[in-house]
N, C-alpha and C. Protein backbone atom coordinates (compact mmCIF):
# COMPACT_ATOMS: atom_id res chain seq x y z
N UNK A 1 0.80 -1.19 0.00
CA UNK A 1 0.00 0.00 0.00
C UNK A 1 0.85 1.26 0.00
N UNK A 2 2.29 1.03 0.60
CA UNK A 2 2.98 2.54 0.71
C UNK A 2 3.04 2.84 -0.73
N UNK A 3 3.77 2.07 -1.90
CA UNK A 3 3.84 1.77 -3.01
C UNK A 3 2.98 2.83 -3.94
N UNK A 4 1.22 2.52 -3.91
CA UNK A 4 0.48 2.85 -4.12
C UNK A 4 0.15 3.99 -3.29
N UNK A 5 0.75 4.35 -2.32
CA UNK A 5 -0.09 5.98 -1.85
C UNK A 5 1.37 6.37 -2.30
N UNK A 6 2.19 6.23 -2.33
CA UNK A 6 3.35 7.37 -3.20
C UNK A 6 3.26 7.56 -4.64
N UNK A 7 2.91 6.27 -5.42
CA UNK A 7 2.28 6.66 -6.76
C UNK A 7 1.54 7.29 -7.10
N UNK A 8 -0.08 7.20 -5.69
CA UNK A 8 -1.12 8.14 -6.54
C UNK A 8 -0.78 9.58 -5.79
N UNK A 9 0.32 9.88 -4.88
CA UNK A 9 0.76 11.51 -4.79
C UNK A 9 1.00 12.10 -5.78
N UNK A 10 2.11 10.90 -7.04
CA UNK A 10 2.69 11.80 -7.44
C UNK A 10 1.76 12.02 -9.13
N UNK A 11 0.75 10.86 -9.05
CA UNK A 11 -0.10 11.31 -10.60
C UNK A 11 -1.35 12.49 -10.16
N UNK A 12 -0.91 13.06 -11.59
CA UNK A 12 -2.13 14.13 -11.34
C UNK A 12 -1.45 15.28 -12.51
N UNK A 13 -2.55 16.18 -12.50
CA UNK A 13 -2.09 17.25 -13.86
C UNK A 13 -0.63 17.61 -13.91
N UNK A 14 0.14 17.94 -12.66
CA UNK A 14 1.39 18.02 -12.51
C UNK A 14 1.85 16.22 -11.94
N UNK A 15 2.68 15.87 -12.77
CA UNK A 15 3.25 14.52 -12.09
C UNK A 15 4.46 14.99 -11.35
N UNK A 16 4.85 14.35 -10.36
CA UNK A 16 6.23 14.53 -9.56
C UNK A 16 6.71 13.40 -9.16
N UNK A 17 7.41 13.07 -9.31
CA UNK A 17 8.89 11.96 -9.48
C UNK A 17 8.34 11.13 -8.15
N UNK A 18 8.59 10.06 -8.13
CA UNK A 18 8.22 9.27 -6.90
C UNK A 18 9.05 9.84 -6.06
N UNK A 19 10.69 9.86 -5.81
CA UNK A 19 11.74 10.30 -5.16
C UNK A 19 11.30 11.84 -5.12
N UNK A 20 10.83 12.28 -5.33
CA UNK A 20 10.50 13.84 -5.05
C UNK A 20 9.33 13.90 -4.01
N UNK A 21 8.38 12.98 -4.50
CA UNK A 21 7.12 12.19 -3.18
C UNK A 21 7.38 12.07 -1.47
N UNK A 22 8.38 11.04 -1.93
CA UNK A 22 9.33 10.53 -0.86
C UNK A 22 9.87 11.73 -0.08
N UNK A 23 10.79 12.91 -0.69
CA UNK A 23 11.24 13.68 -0.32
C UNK A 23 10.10 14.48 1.00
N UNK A 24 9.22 14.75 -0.01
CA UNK A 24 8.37 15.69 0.59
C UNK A 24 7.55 14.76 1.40
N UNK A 25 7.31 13.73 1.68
CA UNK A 25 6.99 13.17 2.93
C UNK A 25 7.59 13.07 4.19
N UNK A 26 9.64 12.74 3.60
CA UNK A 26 10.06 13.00 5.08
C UNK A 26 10.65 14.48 5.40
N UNK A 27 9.93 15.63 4.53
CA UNK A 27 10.33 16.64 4.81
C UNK A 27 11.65 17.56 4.39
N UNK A 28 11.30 17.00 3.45
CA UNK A 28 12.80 17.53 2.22
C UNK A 28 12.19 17.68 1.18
N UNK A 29 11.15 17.93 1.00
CA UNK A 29 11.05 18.34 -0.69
C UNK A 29 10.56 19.62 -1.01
N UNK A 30 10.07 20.07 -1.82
CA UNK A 30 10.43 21.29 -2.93
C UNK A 30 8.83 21.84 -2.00
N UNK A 31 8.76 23.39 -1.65
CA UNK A 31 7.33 23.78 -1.17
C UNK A 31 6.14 23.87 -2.07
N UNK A 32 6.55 23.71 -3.70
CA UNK A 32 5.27 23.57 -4.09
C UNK A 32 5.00 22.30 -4.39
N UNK A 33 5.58 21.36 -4.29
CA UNK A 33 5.61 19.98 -3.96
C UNK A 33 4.92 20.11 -2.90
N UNK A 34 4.99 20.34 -1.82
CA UNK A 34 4.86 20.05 -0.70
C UNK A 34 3.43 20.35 -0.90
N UNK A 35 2.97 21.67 -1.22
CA UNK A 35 1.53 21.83 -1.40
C UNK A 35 0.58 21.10 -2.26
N UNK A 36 1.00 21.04 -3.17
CA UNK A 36 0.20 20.01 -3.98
C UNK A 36 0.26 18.24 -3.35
N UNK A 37 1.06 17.82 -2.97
CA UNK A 37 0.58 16.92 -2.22
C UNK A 37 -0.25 16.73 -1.34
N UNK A 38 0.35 17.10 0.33
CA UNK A 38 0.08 17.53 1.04
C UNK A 38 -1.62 18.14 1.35
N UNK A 39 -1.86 19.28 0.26
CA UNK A 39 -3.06 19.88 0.54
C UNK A 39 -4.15 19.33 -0.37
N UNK A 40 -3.90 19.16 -1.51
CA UNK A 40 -4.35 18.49 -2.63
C UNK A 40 -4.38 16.88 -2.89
N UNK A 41 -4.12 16.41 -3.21
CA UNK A 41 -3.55 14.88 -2.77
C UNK A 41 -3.98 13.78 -1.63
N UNK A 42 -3.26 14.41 -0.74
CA UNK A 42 -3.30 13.46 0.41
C UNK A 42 -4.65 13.27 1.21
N UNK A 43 -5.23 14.35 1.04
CA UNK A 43 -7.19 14.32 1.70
C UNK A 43 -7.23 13.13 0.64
N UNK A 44 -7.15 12.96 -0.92
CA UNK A 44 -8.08 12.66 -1.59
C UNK A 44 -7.48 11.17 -1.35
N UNK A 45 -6.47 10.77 -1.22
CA UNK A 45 -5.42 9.32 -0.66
C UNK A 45 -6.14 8.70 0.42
N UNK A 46 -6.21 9.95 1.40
CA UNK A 46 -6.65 8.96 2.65
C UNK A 46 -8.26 8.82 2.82
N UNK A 47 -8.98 9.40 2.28
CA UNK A 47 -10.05 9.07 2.05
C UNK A 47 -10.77 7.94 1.38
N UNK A 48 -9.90 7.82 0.18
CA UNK A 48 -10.03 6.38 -0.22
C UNK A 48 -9.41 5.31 0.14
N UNK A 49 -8.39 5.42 1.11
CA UNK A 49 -8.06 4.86 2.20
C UNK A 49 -8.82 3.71 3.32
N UNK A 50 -9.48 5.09 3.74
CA UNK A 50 -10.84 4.46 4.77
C UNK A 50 -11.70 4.00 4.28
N UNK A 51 -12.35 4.44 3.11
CA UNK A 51 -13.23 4.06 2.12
C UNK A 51 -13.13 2.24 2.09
N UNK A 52 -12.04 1.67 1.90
CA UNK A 52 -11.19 1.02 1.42
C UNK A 52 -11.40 0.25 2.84
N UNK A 53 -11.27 1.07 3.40
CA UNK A 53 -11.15 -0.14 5.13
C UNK A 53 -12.30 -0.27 5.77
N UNK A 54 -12.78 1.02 5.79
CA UNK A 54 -14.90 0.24 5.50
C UNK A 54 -15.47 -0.71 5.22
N UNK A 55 -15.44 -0.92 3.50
CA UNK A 55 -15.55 -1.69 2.86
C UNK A 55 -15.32 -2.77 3.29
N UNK A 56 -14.44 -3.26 3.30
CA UNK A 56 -13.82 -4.32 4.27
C UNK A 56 -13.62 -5.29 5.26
N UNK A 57 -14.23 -3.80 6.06
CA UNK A 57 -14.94 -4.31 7.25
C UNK A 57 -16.45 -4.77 7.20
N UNK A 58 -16.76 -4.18 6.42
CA UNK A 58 -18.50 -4.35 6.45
C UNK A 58 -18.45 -5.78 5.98
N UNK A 59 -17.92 -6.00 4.72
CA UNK A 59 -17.45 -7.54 4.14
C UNK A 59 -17.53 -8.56 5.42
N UNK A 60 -16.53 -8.38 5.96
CA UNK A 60 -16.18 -8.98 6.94
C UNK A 60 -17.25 -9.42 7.75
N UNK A 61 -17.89 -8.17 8.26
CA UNK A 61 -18.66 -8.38 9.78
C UNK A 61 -19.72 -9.18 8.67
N UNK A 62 -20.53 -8.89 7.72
CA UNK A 62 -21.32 -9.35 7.03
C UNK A 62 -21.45 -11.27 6.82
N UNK A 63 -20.14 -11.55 6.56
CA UNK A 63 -19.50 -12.89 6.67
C UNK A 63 -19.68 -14.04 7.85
N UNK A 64 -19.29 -12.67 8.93
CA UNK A 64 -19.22 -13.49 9.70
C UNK A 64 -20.30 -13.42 10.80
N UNK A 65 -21.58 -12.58 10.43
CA UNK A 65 -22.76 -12.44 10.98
C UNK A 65 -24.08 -13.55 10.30
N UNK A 66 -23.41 -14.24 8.98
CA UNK A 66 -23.97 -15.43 8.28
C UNK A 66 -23.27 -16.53 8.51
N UNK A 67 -22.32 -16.61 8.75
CA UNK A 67 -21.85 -17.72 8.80
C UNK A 67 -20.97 -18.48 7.62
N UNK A 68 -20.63 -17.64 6.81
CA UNK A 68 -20.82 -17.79 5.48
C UNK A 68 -19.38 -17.84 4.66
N UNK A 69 -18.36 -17.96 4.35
CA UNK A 69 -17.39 -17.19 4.02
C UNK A 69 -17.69 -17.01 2.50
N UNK A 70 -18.61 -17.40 1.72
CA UNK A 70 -19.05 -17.08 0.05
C UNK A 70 -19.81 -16.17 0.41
N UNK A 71 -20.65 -15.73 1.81
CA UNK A 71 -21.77 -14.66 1.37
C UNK A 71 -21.77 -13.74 0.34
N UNK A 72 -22.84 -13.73 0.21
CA UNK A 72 -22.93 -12.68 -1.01
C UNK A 72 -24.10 -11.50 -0.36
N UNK A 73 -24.06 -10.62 -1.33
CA UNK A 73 -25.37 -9.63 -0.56
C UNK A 73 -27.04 -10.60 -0.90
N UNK A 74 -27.24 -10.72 -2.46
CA UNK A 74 -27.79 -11.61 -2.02
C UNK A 74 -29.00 -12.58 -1.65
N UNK A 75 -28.09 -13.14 -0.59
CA UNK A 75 -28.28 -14.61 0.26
C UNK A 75 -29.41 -13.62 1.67
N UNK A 76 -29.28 -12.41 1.33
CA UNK A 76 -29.87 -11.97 2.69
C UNK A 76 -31.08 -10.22 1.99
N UNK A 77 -30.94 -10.84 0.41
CA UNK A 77 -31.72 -9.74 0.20
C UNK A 77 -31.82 -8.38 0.15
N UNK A 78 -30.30 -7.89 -0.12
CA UNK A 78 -29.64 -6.69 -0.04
C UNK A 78 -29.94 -6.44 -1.65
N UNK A 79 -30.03 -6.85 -2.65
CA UNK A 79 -29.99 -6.87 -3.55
C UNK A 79 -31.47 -6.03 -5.00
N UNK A 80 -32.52 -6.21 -3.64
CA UNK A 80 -33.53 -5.25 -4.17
C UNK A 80 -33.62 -4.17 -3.77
């Protein structure tokens, strides 16, 4: 996942070098780097982030509130 949240910092109308990413994460990189990540970017990263771990979870609890590990939505009528 680090992989992928340094890649999607650095795509976007302006691209910036993965190593320039990097930089400006541990606080060495360029200030308009820094802003466009940082302010721009990184809300939109970690949001789909959680999104992502939601998901997930709901999966999960869903699974294991059926008994089920194939559940599907479904088996319980989520589906209309």
């Amino acid at each position: 996942t680090a992989c992928a949240v340094v890649l999607s910092a650095g795509i976007g109308e302006r691209f910036i070098s993965p190593g320039a990413v990097a930089k400006t994460f541990l606080g060495m990189g360029d200030p308009g780097d820094d802003l466009i990540i940082m302010s721009f970017r990184m809300p939109r990263i970690l949001v789909a982030l959680f999104a992502g771990i939601c998901l997930a979870a709901a999966g999960s609890i869903l699974q294991g509130l059926i008994r089920n590990p194939l559940a599907s939505p479904d088996i319980i009528g989520v589906t209309g």
